[in-house]
PDB file of N, CA and C in Angstrom:
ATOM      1  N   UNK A   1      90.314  76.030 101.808  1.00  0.00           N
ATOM      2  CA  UNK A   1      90.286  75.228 102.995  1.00  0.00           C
ATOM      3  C   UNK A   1      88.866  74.889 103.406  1.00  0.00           C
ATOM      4  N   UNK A   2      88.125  75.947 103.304  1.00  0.00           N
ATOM      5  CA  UNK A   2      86.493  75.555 103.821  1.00  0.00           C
ATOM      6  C   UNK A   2      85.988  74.618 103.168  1.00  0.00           C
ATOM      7  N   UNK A   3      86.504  74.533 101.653  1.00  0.00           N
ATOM      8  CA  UNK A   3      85.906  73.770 100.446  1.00  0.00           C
ATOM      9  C   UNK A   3      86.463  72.252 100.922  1.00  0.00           C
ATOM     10  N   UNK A   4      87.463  72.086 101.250  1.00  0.00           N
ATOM     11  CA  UNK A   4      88.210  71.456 101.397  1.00  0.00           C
ATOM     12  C   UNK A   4      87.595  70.125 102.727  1.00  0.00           C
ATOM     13  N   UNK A   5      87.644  71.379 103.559  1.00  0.00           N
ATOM     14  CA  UNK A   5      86.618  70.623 105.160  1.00  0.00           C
ATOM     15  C   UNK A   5      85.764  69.975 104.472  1.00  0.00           C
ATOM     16  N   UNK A   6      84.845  70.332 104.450  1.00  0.00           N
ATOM     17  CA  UNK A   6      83.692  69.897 103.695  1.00  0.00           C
ATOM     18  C   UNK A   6      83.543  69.501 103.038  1.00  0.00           C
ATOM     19  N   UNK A   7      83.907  68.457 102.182  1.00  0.00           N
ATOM     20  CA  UNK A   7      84.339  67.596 100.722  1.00  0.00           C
ATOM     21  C   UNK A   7      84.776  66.576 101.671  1.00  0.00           C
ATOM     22  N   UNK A   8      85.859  66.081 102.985  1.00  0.00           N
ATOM     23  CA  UNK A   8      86.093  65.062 103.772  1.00  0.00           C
ATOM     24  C   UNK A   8      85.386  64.326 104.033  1.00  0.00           C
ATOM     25  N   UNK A   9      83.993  64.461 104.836  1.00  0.00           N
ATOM     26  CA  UNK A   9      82.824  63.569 104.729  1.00  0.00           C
ATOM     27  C   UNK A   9      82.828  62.304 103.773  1.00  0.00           C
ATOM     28  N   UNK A  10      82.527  63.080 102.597  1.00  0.00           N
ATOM     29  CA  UNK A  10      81.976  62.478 101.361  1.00  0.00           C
ATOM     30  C   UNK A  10      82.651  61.985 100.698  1.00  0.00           C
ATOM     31  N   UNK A  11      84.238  62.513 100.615  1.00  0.00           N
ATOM     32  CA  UNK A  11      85.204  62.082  99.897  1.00  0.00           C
ATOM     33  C   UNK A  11      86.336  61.202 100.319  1.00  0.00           C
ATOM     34  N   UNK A  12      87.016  61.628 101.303  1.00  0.00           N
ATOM     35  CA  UNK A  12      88.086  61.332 102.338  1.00  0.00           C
ATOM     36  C   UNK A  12      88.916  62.588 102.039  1.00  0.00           C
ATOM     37  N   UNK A  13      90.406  62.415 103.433  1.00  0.00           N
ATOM     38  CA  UNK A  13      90.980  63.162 103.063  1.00  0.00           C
ATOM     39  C   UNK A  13      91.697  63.782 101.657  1.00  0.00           C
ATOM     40  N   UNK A  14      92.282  62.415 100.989  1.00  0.00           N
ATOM     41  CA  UNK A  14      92.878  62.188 100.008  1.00  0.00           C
ATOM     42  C   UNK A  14      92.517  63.135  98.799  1.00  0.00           C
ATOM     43  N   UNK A  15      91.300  62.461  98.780  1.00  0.00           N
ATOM     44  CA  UNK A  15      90.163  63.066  97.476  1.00  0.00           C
ATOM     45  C   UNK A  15      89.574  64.341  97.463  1.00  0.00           C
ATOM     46  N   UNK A  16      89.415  64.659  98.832  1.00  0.00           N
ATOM     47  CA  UNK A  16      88.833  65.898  99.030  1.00  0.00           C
ATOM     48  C   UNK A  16      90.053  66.694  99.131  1.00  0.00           C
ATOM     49  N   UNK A  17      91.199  66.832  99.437  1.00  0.00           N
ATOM     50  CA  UNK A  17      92.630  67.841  99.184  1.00  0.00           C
ATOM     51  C   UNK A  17      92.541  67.696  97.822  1.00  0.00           C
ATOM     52  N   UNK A  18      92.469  66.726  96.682  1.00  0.00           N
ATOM     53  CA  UNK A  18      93.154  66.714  95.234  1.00  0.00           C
ATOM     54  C   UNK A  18      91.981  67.973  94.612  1.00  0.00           C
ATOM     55  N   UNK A  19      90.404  67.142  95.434  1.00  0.00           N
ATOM     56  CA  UNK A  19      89.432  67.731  94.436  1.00  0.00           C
ATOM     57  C   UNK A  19      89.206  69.423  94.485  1.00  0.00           C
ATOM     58  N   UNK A  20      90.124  70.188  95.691  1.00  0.00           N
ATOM     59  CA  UNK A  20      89.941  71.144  96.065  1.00  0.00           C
ATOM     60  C   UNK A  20      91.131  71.544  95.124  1.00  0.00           C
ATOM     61  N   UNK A  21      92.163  71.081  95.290  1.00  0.00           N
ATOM     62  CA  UNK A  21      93.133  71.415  94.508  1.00  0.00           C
ATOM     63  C   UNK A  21      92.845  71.950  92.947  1.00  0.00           C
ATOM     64  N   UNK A  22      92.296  70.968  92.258  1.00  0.00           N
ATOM     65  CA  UNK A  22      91.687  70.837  90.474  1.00  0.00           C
ATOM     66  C   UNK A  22      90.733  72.192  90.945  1.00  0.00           C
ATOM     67  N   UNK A  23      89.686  72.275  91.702  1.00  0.00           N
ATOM     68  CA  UNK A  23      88.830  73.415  91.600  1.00  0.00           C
ATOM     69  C   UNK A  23      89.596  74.461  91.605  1.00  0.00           C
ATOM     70  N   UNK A  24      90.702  74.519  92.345  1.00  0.00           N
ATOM     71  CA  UNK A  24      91.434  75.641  92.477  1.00  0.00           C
ATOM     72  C   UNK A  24      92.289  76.415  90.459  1.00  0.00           C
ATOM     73  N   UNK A  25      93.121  75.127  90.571  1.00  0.00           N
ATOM     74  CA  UNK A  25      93.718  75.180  89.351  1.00  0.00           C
ATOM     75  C   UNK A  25      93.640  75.123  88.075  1.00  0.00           C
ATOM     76  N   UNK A  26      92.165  74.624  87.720  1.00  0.00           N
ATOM     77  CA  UNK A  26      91.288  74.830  86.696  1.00  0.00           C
ATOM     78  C   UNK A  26      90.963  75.940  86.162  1.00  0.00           C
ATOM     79  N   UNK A  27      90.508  76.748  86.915  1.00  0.00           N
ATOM     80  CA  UNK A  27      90.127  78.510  86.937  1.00  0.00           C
ATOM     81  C   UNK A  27      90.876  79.399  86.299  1.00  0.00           C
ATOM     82  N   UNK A  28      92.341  78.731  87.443  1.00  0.00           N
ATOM     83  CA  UNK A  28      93.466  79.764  86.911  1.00  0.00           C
ATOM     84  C   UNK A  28      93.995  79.396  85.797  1.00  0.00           C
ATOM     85  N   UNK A  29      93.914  78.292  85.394  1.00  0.00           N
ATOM     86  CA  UNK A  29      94.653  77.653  84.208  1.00  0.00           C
ATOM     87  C   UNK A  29      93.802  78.323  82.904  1.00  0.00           C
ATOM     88  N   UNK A  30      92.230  78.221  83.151  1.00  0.00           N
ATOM     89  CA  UNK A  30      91.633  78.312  81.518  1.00  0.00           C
ATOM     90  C   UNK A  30      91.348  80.292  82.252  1.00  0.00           C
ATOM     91  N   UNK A  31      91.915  80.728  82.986  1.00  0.00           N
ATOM     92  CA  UNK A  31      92.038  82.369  82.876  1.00  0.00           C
ATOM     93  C   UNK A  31      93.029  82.968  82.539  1.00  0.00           C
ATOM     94  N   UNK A  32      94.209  82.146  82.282  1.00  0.00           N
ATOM     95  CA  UNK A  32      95.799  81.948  81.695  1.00  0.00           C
ATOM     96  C   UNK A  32      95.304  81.754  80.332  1.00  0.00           C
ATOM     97  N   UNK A  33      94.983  80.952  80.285  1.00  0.00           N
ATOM     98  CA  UNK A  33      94.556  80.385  78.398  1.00  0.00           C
ATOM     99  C   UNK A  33      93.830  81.604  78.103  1.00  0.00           C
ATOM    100  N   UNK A  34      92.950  82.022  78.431  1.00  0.00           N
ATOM    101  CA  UNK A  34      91.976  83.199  77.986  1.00  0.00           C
ATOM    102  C   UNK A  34      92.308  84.746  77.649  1.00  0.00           C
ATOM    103  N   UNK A  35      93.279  84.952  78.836  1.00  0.00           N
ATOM    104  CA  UNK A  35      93.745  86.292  78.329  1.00  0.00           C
ATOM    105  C   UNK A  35      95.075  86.637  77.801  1.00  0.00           C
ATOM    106  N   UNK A  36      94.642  87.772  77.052  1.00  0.00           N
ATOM    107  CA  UNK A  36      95.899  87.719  76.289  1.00  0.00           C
ATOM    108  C   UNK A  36      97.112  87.742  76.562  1.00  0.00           C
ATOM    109  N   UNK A  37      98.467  87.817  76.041  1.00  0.00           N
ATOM    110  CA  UNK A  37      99.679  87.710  76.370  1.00  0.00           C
ATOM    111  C   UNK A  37      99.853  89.372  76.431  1.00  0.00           C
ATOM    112  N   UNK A  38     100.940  89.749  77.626  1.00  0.00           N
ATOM    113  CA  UNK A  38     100.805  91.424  78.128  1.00  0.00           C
ATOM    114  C   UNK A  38     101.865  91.621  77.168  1.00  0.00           C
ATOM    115  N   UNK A  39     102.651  90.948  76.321  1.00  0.00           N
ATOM    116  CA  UNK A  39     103.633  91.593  75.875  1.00  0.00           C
ATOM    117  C   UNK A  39     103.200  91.440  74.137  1.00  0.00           C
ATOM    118  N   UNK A  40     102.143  91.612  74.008  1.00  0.00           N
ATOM    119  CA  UNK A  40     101.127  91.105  72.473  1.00  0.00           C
ATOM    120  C   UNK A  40     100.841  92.830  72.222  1.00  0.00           C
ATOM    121  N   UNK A  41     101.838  93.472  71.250  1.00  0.00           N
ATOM    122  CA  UNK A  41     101.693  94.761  70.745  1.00  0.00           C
ATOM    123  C   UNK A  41     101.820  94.078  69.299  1.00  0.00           C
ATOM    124  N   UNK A  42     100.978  94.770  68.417  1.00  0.00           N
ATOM    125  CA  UNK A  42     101.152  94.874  66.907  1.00  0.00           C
ATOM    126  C   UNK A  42     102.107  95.723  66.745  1.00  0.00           C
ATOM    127  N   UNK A  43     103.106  95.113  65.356  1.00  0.00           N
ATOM    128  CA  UNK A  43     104.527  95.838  64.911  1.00  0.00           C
ATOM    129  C   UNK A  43     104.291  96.732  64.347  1.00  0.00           C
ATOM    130  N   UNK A  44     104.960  97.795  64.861  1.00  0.00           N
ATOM    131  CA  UNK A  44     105.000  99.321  64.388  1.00  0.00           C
ATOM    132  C   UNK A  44     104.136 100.151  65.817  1.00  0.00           C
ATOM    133  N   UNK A  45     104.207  99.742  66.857  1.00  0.00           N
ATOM    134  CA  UNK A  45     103.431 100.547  67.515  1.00  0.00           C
ATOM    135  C   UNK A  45     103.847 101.238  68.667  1.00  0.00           C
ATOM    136  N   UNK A  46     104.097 102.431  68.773  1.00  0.00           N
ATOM    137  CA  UNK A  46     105.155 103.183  68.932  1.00  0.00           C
ATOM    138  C   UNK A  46     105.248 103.320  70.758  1.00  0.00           C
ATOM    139  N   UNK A  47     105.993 103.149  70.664  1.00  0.00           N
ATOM    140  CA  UNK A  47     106.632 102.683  72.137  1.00  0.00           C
ATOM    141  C   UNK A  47     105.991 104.153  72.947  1.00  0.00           C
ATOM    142  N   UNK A  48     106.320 105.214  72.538  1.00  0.00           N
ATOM    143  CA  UNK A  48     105.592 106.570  73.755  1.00  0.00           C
ATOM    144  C   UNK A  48     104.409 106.621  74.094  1.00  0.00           C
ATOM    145  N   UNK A  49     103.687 105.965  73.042  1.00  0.00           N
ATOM    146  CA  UNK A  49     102.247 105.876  73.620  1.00  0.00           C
ATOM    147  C   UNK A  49     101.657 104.461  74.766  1.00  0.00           C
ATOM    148  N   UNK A  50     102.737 103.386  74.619  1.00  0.00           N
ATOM    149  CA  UNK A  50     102.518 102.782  75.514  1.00  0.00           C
ATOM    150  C   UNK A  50     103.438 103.476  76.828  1.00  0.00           C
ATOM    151  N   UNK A  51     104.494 103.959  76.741  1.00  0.00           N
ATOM    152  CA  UNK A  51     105.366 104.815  77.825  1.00  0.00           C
ATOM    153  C   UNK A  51     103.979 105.738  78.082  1.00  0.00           C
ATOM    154  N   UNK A  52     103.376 106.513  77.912  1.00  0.00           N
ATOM    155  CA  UNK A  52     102.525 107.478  78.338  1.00  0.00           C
ATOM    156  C   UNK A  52     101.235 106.840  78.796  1.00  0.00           C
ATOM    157  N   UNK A  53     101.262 105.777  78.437  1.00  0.00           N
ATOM    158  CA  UNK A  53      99.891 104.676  79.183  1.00  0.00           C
ATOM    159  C   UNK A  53     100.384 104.480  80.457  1.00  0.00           C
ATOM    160  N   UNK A  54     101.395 104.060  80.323  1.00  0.00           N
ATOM    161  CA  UNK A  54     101.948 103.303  81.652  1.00  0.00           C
ATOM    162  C   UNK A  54     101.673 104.498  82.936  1.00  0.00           C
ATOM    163  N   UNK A  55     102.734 105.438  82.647  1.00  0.00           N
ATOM    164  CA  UNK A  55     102.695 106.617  83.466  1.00  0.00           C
ATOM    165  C   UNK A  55     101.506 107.002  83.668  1.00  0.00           C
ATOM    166  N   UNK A  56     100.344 107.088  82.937  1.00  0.00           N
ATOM    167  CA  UNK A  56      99.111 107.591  83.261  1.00  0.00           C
ATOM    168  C   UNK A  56      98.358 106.502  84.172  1.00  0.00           C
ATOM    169  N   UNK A  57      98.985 105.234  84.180  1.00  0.00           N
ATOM    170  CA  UNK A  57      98.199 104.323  85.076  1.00  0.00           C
ATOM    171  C   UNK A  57      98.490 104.407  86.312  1.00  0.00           C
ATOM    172  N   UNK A  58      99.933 104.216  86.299  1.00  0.00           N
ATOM    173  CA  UNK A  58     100.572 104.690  87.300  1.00  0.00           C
ATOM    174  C   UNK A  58     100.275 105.696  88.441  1.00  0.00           C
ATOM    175  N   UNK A  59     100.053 107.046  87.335  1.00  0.00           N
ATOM    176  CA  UNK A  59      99.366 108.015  88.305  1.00  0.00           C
ATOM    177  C   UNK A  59      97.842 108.085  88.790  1.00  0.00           C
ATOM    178  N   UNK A  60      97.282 107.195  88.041  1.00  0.00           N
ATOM    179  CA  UNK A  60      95.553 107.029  87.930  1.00  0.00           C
ATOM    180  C   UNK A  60      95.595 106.452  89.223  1.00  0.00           C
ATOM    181  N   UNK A  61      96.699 105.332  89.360  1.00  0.00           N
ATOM    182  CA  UNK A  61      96.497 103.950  90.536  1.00  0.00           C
ATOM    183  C   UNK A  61      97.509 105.328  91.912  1.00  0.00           C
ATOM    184  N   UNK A  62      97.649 105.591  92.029  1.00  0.00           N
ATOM    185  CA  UNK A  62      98.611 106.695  93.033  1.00  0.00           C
ATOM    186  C   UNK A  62      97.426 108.168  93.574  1.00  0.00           C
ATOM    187  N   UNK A  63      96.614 108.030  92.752  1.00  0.00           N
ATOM    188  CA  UNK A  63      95.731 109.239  93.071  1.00  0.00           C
ATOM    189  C   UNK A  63      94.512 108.639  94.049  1.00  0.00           C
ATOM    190  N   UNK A  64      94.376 107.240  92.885  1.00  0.00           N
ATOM    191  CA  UNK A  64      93.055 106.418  94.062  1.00  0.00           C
ATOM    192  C   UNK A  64      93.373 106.102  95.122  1.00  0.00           C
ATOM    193  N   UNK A  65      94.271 105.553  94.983  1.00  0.00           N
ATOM    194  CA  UNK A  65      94.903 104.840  96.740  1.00  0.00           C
ATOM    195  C   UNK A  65      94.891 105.608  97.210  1.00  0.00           C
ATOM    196  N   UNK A  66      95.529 107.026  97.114  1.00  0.00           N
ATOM    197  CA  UNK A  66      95.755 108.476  98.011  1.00  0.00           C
ATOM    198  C   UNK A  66      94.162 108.736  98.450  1.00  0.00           C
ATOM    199  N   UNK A  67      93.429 108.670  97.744  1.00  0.00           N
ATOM    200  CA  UNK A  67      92.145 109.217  97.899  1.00  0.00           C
ATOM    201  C   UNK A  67      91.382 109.074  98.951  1.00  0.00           C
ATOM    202  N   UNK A  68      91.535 106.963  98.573  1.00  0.00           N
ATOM    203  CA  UNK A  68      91.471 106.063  99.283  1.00  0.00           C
ATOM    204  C   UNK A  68      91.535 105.678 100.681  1.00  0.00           C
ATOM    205  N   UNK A  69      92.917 106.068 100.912  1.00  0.00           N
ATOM    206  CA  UNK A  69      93.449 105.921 101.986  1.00  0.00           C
ATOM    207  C   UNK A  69      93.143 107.159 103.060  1.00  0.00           C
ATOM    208  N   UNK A  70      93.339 108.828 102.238  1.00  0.00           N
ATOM    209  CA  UNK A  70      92.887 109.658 103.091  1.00  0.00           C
ATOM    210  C   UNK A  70      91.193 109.506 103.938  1.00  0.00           C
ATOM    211  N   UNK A  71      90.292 109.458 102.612  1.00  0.00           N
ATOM    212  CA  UNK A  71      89.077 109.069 103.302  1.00  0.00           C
ATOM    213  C   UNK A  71      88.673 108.391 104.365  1.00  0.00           C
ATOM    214  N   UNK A  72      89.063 107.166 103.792  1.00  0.00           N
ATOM    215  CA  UNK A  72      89.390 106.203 105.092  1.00  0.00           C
ATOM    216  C   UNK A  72      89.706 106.528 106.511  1.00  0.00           C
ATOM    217  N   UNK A  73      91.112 107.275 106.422  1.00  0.00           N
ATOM    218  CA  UNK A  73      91.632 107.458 107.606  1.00  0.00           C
ATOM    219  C   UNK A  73      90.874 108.785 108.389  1.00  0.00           C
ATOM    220  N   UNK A  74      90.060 109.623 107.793  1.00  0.00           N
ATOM    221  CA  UNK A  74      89.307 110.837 108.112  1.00  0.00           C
ATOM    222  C   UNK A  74      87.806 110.003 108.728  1.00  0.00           C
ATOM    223  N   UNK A  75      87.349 108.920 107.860  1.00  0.00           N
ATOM    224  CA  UNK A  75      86.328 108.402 108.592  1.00  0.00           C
ATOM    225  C   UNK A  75      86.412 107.313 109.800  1.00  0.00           C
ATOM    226  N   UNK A  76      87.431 106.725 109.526  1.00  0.00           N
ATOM    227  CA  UNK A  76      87.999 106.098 110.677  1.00  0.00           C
ATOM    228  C   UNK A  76      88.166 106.893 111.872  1.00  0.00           C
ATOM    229  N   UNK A  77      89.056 107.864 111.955  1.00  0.00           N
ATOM    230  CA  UNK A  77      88.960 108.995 112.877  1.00  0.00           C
ATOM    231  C   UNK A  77      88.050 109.836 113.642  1.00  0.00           C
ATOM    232  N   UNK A  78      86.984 109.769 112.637  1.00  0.00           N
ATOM    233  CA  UNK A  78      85.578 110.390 113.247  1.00  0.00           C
ATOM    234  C   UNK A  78      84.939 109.820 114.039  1.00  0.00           C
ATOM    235  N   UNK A  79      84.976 107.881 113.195  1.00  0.00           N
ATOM    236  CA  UNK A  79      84.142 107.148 113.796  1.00  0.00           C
ATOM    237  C   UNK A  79      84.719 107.079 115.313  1.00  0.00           C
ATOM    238  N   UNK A  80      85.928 106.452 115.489  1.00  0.00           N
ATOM    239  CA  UNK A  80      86.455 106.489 117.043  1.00  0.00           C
ATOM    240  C   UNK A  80      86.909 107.443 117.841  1.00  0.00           C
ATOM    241  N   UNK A  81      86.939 108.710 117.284  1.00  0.00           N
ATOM    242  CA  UNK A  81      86.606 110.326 118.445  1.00  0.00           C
ATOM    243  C   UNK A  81      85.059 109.804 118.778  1.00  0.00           C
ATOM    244  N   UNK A  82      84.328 109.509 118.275  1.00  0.00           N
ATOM    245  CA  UNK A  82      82.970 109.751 118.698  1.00  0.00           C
ATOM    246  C   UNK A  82      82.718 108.629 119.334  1.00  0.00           C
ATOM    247  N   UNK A  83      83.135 107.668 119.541  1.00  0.00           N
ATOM    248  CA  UNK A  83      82.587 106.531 120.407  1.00  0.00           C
ATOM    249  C   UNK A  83      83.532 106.973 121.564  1.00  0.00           C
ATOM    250  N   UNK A  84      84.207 107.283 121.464  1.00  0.00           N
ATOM    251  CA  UNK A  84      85.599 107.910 122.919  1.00  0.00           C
ATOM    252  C   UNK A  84      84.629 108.561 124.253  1.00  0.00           C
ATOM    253  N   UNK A  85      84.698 108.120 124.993  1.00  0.00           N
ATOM    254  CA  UNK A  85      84.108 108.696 126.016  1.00  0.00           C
ATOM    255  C   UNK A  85      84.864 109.736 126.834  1.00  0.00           C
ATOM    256  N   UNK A  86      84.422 110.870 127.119  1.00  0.00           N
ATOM    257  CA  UNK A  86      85.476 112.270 127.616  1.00  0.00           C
ATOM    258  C   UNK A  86      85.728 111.991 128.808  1.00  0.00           C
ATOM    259  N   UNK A  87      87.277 112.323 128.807  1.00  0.00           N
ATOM    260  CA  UNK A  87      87.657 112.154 129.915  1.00  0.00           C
ATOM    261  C   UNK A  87      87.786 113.053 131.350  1.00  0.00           C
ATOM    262  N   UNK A  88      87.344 112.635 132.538  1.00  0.00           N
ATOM    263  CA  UNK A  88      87.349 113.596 133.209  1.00  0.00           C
ATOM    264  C   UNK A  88      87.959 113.888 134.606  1.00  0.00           C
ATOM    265  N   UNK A  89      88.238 114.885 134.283  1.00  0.00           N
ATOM    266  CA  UNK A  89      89.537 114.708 135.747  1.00  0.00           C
ATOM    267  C   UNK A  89      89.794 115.132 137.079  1.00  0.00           C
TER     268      UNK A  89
END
């Protein structure tokens, strides 16, 4: 959209929506062309070791987020106890 604003000037509406558009879809198109196909295994290659990939990603991506998220929420917490002004009664 910002790209978009700004291309109106110079372009018009017309031209400047299409030309934002192509910038957009270009990218994704030759990053489609580029990488490989996810279901591209060489024959004979034994299914448990991709089953034991998976699961290990799985748990790789479940440990970070956890990690992630605890940290976060421990520094988040610190940060706004400490700006809290005590209350007094």
């Amino acid at each position: 959209m910002i790209v978009g604003r700004r291309l109106v000037p110079r372009l018009g509406a017309w031209n400047a929506a299409v030309a934002t558009a192509a910038g957009f879809v270009v990218p994704i198109a030759a990053a489609n062309r580029l990488t490989p196909d996810p279901d591209a295994l060489p024959d004979g290659f034994p299914a448990t070791v991709l089953w034991d990939f998976r699961i290990a990603s799985l748990g790789i991506q479940l440990a970070l987020w956890t990690t992630l998220g605890v940290v976060f929420g421990l520094l988040a917490e610190r940060a706004l106890t400490r700006r809290t002004p005590p209350v007094r009664a």
